[in-house]
Protein backbone atom coordinates (compact mmCIF):
# COMPACT_ATOMS: atom_id res chain seq x y z
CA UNK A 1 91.19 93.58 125.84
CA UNK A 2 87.44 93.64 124.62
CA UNK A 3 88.26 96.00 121.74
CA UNK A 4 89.73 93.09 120.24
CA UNK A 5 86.96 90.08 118.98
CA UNK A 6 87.89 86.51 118.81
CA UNK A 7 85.55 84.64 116.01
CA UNK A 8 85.63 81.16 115.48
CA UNK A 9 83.74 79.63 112.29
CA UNK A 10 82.52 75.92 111.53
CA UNK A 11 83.44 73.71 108.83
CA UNK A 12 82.36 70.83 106.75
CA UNK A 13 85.07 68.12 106.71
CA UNK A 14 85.52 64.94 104.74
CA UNK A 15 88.02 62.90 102.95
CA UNK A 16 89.15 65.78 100.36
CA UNK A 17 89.63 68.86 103.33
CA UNK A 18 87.64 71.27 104.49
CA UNK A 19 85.20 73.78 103.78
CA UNK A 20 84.01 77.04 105.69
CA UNK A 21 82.52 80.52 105.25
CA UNK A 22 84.72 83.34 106.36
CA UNK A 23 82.65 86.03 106.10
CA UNK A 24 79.44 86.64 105.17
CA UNK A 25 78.17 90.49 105.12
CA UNK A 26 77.22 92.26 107.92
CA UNK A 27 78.75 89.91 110.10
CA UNK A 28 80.36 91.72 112.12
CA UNK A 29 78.58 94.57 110.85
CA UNK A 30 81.74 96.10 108.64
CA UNK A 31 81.84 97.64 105.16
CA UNK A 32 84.83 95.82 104.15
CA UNK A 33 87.15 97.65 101.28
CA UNK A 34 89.24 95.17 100.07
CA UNK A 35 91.36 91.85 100.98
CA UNK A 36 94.74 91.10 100.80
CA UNK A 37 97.12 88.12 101.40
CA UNK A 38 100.86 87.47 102.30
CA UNK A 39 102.62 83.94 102.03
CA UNK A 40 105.29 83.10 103.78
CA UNK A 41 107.42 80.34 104.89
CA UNK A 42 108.31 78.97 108.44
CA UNK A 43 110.09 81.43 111.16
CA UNK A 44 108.75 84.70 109.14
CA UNK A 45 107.80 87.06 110.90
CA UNK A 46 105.70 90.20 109.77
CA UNK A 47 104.91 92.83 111.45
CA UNK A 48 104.42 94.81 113.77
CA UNK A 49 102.08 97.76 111.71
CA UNK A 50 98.60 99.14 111.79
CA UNK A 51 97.23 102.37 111.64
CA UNK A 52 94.65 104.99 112.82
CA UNK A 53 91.50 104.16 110.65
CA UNK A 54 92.00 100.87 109.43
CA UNK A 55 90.07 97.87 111.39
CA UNK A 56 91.36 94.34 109.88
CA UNK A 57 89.44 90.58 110.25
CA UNK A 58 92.68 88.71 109.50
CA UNK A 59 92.44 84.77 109.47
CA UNK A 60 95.24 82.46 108.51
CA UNK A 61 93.38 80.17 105.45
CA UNK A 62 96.50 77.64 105.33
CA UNK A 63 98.93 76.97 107.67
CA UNK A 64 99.74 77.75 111.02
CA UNK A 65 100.57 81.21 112.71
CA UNK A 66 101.27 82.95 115.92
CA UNK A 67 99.09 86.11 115.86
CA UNK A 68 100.19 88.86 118.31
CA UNK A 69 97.81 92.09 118.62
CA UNK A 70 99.45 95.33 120.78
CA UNK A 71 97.27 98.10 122.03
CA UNK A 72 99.11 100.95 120.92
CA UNK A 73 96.09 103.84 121.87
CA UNK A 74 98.78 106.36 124.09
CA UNK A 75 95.45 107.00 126.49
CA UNK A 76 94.61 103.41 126.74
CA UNK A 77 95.04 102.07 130.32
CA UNK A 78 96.31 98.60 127.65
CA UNK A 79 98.68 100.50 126.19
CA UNK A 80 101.38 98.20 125.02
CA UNK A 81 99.82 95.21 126.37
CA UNK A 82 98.88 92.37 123.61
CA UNK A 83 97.16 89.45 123.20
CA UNK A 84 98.58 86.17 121.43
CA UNK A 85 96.18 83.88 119.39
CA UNK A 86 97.00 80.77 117.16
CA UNK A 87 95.13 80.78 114.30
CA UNK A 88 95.14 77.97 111.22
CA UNK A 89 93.33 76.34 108.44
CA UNK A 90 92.48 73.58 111.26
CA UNK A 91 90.85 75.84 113.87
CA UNK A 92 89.43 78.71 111.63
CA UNK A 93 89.67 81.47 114.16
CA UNK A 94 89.45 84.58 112.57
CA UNK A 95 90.48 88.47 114.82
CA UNK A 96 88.81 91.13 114.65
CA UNK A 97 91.44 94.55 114.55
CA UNK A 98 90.44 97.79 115.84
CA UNK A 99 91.88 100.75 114.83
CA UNK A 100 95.35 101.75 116.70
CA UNK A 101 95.98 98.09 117.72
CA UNK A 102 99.39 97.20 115.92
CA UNK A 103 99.68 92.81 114.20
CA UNK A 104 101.91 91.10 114.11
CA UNK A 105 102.46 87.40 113.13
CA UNK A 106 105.16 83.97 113.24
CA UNK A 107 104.41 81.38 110.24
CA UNK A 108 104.72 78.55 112.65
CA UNK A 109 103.94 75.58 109.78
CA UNK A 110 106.28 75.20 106.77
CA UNK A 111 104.01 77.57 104.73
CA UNK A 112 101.38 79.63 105.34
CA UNK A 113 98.92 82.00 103.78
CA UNK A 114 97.67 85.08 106.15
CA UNK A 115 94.63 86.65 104.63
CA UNK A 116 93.52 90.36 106.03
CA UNK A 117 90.26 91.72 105.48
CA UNK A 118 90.13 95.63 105.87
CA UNK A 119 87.91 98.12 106.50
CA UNK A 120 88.92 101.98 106.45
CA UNK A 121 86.90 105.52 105.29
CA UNK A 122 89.21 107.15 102.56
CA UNK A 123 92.41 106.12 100.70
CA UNK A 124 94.19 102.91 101.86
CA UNK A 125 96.96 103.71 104.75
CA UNK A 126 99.84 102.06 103.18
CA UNK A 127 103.29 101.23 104.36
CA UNK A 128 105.06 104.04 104.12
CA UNK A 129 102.22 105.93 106.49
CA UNK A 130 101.62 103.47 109.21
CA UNK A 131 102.97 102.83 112.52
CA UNK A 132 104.92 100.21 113.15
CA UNK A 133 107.23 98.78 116.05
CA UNK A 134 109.77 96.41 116.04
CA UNK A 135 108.53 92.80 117.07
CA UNK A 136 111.13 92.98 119.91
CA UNK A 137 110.53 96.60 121.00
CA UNK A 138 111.50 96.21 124.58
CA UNK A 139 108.63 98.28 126.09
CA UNK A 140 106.16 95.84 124.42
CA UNK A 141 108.37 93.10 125.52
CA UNK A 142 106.60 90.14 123.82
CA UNK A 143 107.78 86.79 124.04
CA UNK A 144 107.63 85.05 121.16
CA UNK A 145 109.23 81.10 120.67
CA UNK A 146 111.88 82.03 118.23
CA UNK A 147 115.03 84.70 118.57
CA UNK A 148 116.23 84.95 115.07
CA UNK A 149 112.83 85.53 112.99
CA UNK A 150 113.18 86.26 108.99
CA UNK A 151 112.62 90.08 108.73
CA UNK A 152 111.95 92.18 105.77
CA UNK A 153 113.90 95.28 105.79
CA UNK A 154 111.34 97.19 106.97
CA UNK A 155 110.87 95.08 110.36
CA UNK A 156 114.72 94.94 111.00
């Protein structure tokens, strides 16, 4: 799906870690709102949620994940198709969202830290107005490499 863009970013590496830019303005050309970051531990699995004006650069900064992205556009000849990507501190890929594209993501290391970067026009679309599917739905049918994920209540 071209809608969704793949970015992969360099880093500086020596004995104490690693060190890369993740964004640097107008690249991609985005006003970006404001960030945000979950945590989570190994087998959680959040997700899936988006919404109609929000476009997201999402990254995972430590750890491991298993990002899934579903088209979820009704007149979209993708609809309900998705793309997998693994993204971690080690490889520094970083997705680029569109609006009505649904995430979803696996903590695949121990721990991991998730960071989203979002760009919308207006308030914030928070949880209680976005769409969301469950990460088994049927009709998506995505296979992921675990059966009994941790949930929150919401993605029961």
């Amino acid at each position: 799906m071209k809608e969704i863009k793949l970015f992969s970013n360099t880093a500086f590496k020596d004995h104490r870690g690693y060190y890369w830019t993740n964004w640097i303005r107008g690249c991609p050309k985005i006003n970006f709102n404001h960030d945000k970051f979950s945590i989570s531990k190994k087998n959680v699995l959040r997700g899936l949620h988006g919404d109609k004006k929000t476009k997201k650069l999402v990254t995972c900064v430590y750890g491991k994940v298993l990002l899934v992205v579903v088209d979820f556009r009704k007149e979209s000849k993708n609809y309900l198709k998705y793309k997998k990507y693994i993204l971690s501190h080690q490889n520094r890929k970083q997705v680029l969202i569109p609006q009505n594209f649904l995430n979803g993501f696996l903590c695949l290391s121990n721990n991991c830290v998730f960071h989203y970067k979002l760009s919308y026009k207006g308030k914030y679309v928070d949880a209680k107005d976005q769409i969301s599917a469950k990460w088994n739905d049927k009709n998506i049918n995505i296979t992921w490499p675990i059966t009994k994920p941790i949930l929150s209540k919401r993605d029961k």
